[in-house]
C-alpha atoms as a PDB file:
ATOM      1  CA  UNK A   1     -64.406  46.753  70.289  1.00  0.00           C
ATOM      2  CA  UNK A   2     -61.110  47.492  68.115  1.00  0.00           C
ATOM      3  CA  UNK A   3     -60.931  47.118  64.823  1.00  0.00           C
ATOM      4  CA  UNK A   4     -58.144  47.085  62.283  1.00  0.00           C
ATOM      5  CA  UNK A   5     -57.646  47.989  58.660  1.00  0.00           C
ATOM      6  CA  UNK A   6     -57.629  45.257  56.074  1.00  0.00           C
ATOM      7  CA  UNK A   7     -57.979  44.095  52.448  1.00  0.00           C
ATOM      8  CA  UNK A   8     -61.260  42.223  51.368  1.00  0.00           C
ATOM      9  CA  UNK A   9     -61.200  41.060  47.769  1.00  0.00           C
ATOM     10  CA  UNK A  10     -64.131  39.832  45.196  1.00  0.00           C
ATOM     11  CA  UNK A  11     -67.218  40.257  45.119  1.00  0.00           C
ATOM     12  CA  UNK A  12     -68.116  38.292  47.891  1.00  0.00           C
ATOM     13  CA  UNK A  13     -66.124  39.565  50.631  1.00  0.00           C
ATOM     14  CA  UNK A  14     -66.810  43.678  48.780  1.00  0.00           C
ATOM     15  CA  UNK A  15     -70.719  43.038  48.766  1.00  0.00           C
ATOM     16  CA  UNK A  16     -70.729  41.879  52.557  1.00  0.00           C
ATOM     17  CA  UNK A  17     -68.139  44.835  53.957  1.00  0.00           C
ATOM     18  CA  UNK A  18     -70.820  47.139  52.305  1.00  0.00           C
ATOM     19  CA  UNK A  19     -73.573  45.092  54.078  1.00  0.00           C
ATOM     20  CA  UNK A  20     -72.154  45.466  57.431  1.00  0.00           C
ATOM     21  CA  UNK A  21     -71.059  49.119  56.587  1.00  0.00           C
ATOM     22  CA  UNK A  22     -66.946  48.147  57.410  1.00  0.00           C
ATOM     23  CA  UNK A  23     -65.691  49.840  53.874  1.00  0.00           C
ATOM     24  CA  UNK A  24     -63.879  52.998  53.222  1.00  0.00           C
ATOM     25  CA  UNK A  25     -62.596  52.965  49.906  1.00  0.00           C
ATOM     26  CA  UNK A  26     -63.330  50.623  46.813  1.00  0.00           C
ATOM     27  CA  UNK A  27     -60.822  49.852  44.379  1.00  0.00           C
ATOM     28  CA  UNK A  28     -62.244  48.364  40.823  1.00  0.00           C
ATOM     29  CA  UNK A  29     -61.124  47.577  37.337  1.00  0.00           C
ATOM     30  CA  UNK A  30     -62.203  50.336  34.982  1.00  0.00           C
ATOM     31  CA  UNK A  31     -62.301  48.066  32.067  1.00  0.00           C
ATOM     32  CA  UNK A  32     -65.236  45.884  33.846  1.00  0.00           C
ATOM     33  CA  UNK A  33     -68.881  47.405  33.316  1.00  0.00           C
ATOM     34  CA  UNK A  34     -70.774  44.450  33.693  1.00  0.00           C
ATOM     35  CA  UNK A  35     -73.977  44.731  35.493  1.00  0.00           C
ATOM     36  CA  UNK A  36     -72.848  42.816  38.838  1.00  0.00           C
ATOM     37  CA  UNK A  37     -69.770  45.274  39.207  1.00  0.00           C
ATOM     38  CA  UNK A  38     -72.221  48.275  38.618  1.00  0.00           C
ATOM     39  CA  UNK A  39     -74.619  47.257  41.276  1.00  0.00           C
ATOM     40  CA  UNK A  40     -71.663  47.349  43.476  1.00  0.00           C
ATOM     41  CA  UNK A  41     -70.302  50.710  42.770  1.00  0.00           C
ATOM     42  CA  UNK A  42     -74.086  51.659  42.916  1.00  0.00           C
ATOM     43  CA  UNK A  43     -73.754  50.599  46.562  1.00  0.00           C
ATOM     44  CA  UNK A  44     -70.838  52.031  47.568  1.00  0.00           C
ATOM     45  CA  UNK A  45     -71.524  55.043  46.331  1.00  0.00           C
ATOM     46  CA  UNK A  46     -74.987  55.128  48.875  1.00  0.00           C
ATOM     47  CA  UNK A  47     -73.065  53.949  51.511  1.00  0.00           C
ATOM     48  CA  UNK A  48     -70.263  57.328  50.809  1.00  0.00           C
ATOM     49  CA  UNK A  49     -67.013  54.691  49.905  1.00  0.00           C
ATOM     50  CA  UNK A  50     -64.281  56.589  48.082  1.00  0.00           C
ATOM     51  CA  UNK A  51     -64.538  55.310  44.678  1.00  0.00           C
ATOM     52  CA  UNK A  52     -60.842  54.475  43.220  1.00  0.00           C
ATOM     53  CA  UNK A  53     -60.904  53.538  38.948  1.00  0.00           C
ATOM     54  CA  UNK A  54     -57.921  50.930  38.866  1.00  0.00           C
ATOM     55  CA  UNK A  55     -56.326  48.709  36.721  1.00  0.00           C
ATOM     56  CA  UNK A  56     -55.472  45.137  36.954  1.00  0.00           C
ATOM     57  CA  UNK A  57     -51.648  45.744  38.399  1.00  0.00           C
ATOM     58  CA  UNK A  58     -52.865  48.482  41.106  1.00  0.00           C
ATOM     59  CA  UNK A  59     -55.332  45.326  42.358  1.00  0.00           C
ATOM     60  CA  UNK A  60     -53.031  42.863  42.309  1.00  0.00           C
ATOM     61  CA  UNK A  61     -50.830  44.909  44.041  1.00  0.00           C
ATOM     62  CA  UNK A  62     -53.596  45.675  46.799  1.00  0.00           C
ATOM     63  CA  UNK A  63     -54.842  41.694  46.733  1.00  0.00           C
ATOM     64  CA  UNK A  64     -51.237  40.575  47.564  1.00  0.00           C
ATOM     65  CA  UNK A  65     -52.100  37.473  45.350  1.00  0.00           C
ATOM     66  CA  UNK A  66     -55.674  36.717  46.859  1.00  0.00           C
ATOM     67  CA  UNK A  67     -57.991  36.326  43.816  1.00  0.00           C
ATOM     68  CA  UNK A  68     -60.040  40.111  43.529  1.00  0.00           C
ATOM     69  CA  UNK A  69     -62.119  39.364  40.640  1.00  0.00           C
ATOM     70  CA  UNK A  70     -61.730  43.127  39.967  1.00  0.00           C
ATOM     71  CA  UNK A  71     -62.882  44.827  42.647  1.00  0.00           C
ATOM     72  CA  UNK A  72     -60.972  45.295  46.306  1.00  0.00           C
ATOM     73  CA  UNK A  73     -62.345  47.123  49.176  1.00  0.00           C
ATOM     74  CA  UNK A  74     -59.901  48.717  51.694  1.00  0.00           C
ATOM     75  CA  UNK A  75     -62.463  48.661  55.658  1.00  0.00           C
ATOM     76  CA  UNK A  76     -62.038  48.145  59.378  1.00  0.00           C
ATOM     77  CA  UNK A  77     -62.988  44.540  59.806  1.00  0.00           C
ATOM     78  CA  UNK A  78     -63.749  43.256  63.467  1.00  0.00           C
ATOM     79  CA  UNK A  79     -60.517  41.964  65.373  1.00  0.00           C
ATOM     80  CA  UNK A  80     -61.464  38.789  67.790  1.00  0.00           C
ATOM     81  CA  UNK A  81     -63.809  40.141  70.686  1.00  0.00           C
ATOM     82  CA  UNK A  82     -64.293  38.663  74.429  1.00  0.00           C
ATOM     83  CA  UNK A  83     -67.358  36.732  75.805  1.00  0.00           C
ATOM     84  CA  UNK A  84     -68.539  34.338  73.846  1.00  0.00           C
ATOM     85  CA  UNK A  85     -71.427  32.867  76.201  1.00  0.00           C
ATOM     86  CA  UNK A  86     -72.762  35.972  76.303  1.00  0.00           C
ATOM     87  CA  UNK A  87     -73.260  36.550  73.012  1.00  0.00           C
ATOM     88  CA  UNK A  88     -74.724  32.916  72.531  1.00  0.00           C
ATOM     89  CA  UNK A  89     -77.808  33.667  74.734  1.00  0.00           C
ATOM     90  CA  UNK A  90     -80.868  34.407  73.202  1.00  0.00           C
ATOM     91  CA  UNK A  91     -79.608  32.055  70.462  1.00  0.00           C
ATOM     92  CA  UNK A  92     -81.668  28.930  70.257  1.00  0.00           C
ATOM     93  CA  UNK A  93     -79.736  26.261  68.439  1.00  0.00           C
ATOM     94  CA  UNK A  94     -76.385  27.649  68.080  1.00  0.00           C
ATOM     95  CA  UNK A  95     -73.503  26.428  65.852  1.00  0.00           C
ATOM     96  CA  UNK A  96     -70.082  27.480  67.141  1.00  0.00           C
ATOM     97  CA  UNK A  97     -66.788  26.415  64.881  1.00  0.00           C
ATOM     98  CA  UNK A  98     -63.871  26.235  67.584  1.00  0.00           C
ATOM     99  CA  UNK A  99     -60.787  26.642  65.975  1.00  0.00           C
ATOM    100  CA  UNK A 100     -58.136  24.681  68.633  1.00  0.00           C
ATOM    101  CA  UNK A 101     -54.489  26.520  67.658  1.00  0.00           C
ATOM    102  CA  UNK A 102     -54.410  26.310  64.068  1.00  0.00           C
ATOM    103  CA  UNK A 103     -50.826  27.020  62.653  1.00  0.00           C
ATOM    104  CA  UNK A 104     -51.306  28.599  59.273  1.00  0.00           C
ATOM    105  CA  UNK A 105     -53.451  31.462  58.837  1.00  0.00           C
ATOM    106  CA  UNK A 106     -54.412  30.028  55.388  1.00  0.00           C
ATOM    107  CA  UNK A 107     -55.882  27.107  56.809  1.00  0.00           C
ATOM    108  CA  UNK A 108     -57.427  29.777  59.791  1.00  0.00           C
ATOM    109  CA  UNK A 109     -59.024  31.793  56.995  1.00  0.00           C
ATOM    110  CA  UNK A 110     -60.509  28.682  54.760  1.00  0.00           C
ATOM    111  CA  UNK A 111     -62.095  27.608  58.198  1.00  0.00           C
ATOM    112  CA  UNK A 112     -63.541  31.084  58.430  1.00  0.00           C
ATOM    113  CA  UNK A 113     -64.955  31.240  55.329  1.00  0.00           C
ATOM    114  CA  UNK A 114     -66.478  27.911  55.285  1.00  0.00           C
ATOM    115  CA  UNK A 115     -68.473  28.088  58.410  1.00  0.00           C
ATOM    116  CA  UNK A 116     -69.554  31.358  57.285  1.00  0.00           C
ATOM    117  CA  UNK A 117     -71.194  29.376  54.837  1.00  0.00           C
ATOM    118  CA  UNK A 118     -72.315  26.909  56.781  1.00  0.00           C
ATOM    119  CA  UNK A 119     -74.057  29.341  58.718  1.00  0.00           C
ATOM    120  CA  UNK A 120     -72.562  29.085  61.628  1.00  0.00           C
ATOM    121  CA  UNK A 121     -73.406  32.141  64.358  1.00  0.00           C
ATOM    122  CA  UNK A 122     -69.863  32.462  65.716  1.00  0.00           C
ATOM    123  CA  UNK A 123     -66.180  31.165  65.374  1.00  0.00           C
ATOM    124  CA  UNK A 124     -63.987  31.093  68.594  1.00  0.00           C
ATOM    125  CA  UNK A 125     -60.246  30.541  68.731  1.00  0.00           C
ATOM    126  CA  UNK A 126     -57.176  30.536  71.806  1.00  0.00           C
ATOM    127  CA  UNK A 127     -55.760  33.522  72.927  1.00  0.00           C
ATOM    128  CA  UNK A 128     -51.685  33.095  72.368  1.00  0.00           C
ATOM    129  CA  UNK A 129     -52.468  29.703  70.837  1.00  0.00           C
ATOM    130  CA  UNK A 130     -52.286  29.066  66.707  1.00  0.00           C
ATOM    131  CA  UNK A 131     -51.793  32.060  64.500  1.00  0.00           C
ATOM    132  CA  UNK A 132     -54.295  34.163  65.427  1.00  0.00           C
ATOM    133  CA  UNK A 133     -56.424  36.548  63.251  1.00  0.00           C
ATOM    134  CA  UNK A 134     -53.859  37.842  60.795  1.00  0.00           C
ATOM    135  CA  UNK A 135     -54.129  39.945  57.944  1.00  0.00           C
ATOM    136  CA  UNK A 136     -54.009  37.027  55.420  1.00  0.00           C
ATOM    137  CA  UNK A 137     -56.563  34.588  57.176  1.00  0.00           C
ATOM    138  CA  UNK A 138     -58.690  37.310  57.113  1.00  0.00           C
ATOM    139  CA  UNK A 139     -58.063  37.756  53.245  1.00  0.00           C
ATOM    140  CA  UNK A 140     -58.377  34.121  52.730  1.00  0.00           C
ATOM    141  CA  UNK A 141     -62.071  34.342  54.491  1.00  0.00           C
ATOM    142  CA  UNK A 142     -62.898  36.427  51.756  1.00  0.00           C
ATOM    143  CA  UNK A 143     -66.052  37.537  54.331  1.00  0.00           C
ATOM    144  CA  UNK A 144     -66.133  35.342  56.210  1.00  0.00           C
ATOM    145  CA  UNK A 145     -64.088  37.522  58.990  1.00  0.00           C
ATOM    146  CA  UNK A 146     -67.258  39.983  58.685  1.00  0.00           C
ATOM    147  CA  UNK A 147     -70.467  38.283  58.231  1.00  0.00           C
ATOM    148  CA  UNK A 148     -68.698  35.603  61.491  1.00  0.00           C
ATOM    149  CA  UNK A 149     -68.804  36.697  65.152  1.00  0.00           C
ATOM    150  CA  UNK A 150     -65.161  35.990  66.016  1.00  0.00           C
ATOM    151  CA  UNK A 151     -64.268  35.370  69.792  1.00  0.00           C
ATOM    152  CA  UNK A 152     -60.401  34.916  70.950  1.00  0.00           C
ATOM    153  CA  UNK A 153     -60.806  33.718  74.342  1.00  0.00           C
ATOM    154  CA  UNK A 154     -57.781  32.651  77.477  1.00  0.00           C
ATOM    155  CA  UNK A 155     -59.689  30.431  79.986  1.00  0.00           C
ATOM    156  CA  UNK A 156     -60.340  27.756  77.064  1.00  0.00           C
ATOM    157  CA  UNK A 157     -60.790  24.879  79.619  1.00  0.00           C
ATOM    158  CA  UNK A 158     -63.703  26.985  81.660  1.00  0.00           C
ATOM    159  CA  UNK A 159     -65.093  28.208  77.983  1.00  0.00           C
ATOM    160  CA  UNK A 160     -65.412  24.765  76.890  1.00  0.00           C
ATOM    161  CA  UNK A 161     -67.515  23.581  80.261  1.00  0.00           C
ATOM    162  CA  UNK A 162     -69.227  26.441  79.413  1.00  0.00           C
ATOM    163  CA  UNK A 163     -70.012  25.955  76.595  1.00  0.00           C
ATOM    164  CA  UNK A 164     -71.663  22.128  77.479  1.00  0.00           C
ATOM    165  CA  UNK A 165     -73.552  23.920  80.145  1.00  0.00           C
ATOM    166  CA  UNK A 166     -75.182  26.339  77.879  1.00  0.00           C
ATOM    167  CA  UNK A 167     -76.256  23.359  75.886  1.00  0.00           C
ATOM    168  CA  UNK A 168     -73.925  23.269  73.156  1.00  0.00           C
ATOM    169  CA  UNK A 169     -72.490  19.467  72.198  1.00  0.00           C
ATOM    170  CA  UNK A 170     -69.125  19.587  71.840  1.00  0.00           C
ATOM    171  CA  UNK A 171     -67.972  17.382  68.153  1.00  0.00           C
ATOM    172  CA  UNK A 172     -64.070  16.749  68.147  1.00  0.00           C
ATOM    173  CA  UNK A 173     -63.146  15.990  64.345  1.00  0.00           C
ATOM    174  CA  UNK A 174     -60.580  13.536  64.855  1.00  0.00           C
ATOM    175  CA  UNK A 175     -59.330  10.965  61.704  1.00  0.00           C
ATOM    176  CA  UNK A 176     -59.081   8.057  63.925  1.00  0.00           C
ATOM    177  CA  UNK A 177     -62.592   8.500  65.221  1.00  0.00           C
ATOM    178  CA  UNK A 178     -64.779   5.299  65.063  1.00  0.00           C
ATOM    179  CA  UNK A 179     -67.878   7.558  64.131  1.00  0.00           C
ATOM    180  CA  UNK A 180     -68.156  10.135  61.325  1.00  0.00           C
ATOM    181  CA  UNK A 181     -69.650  13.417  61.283  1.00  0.00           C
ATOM    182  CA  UNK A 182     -72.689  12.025  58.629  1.00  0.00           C
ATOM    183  CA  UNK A 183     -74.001  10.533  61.885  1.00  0.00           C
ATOM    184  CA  UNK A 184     -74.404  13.045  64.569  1.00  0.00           C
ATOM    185  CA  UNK A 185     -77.737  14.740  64.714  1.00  0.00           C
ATOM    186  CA  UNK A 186     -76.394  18.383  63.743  1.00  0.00           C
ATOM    187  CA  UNK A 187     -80.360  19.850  63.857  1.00  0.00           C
ATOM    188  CA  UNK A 188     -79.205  20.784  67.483  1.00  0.00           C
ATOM    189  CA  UNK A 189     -77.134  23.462  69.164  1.00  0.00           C
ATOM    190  CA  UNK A 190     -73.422  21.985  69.180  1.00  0.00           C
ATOM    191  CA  UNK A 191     -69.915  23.158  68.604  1.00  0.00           C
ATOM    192  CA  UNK A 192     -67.605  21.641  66.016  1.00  0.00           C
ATOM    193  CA  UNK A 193     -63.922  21.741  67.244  1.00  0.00           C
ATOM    194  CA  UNK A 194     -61.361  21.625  64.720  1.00  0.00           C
ATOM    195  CA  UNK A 195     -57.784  20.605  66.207  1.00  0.00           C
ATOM    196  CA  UNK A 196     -54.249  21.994  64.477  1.00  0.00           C
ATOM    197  CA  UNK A 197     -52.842  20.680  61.559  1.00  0.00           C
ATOM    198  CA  UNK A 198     -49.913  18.483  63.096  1.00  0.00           C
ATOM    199  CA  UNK A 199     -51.093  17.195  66.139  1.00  0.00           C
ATOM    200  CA  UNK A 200     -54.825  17.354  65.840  1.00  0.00           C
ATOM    201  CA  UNK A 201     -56.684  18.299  69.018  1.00  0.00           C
ATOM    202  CA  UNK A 202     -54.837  19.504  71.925  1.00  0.00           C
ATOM    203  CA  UNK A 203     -55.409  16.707  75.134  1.00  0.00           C
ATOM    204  CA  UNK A 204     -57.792  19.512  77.110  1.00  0.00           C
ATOM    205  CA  UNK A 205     -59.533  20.030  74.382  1.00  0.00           C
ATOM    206  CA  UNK A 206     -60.486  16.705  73.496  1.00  0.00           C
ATOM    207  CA  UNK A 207     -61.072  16.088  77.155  1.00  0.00           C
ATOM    208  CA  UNK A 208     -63.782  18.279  76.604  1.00  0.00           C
ATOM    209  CA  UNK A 209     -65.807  16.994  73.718  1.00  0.00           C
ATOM    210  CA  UNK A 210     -68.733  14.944  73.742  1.00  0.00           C
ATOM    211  CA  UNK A 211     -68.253  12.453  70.681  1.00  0.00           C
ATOM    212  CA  UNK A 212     -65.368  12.567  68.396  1.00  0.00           C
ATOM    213  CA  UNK A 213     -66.134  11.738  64.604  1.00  0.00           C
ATOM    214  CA  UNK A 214     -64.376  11.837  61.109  1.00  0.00           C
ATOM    215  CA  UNK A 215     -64.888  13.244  58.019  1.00  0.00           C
ATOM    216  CA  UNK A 216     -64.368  10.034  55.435  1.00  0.00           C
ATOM    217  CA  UNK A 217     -62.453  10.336  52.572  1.00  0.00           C
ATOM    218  CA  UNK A 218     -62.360   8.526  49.154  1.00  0.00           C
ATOM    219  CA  UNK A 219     -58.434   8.399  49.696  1.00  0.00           C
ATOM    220  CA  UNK A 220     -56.620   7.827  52.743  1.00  0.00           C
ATOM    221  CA  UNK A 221     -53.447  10.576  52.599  1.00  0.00           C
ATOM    222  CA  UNK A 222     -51.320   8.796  54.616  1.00  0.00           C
ATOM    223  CA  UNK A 223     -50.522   6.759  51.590  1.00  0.00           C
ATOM    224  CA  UNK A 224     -50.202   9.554  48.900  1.00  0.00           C
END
C-alpha cells in the first residue's frame, strides 16, 4: 500500500501516529515541560523519532494554521487503499462512514475525524469524485486519517450492492427525510452515507440506501 508524507498536529493526532508507528520526526515547543508533552517525547524517543526542540513560529509554520497545541509530528500516513469488502469480513457489526463526493477537504477531514470517534471501523469515498484525500483533510482529521481504514473505491454502484449483501444497512442522511437518525436501530452493522455539500446525495447513491433520515436541528439554516 503507498503512503505519503504529511503533517499531524496536537496531541491527539502525535499520540496516535506513534501508536500506529507512522512518525519520523517530532517537532515540539521547548518552552512546554508539562507532564503530558513529556510522556510524548518519552514515546517517541522508544519508538527512534528524530526529536526537533522548536519554537512557536517554526510550528506554526509546519501546522500551516491547523491548531498544534505544541507539538507536530512529520510521518507517512496511509493514502486510500482498494477492497473494502474484504477488509469488512471477519467484522461482526461493522460501521462504515461513506463519504459520497464531498467538495471541500475541510469538511472531508471533520468527517474523518468524527467517525474516528465514533468508532467507526472504516471510511470509504469515490475514486475521481469529491476532493479526495488531500493533505489538509488529512490535517483537519487530526488522526483520524490513521486510527480510520480509508478505502477510495471506482465501481461505487457494485460497492454499494455489496455492501447490502454483506449485511451492512445502508442510512442516507438527507434534510428532507421524514425520519431522523435518533430512530434507526444503529446496534447493527450499517453504513452511514453522507452526500456533498451542494447537492446532497448523488441519485445512485441514494438509489442505494435503505432508509433515509435527518439529523434535527434547533434552527432551520435555510432561514439564517
Amino acid at each position: 500500500m503507498a503512503n505519503e508524507v504529511n503533517t499531524l498536529c496536537g496531541f491527539h493526532a502525535v499520540e496516535v501516529a506513534l501508536s500506529t508507528k507512522q512518525g519520523r520526526e517530532l517537532y515540539f515547543d521547548r518552552r512546554r515541560v508539562d507532564q503530558r508533552m513529556q510522556a510524548l517525547l518519552d514515546l517517541a524517543k522508544v519508538g527512534q523519532l528524530s526529536l526537533k526542540p522548536s519554537d512557536k513560529a517554526e510550528l506554526d509554520r509546519l501546522s500551516v494554521g491547523v491548531r498544534h497545541q505544541g507539538i507536530v509530528a512529520i510521518g507517512r500516513v496511509a493514502i486510500p487503499r482498494t477492497g473494502l469488502i474484504r477488509f469488512l469480513q471477519g467484522i461482526e457489526r461493522p460501521l462504515v462512514l461513506v463519504l459520497d463526493a464531498l467538495q471541500d477537504p475541510t469538511n472531508l477531514g471533520g468527517c474523518l475525524r468524527n467517525g474516528a470517534a465514533a468508532g467507526a471501523d472504516a471510511s470509504v469515498i469515490p475514486r475521481h469524485k469529491g476532493c479526495g484525500l488531500t493533505p489538509a483533510a488529512v490535517r483537519v482529521a487530526a488522526g483520524g486519517a490513521n486510527s480510520l481504514a480509508i478505502f477510495e473505491e471506482g465501481n461505487w454502484g457494485p460497492l454499494l450492492q455489496a455492501m447490502k449483501s454483506r449485511g451492512l444497512w445502508l442510512i442516507g442522511l438527507d434534510e428532507h427525510a421524514s425520519d431522523d437518525v435518533y430512530q434507526v436501530d444503529l446496534s447493527v452493522g450499517l453504513a452511514l452515507v453522507v452526500g456533498a455539500e451542494d447537492r446532497g446525495l448523488r441519485q445512485l447513491t441514494r438509489r442505494r440506501c435503505d432508509q433515509l433520515v435527518q439529523i434535527p436541528t434547533p434552527v432551520s439554516y435555510t432561514h439564517l
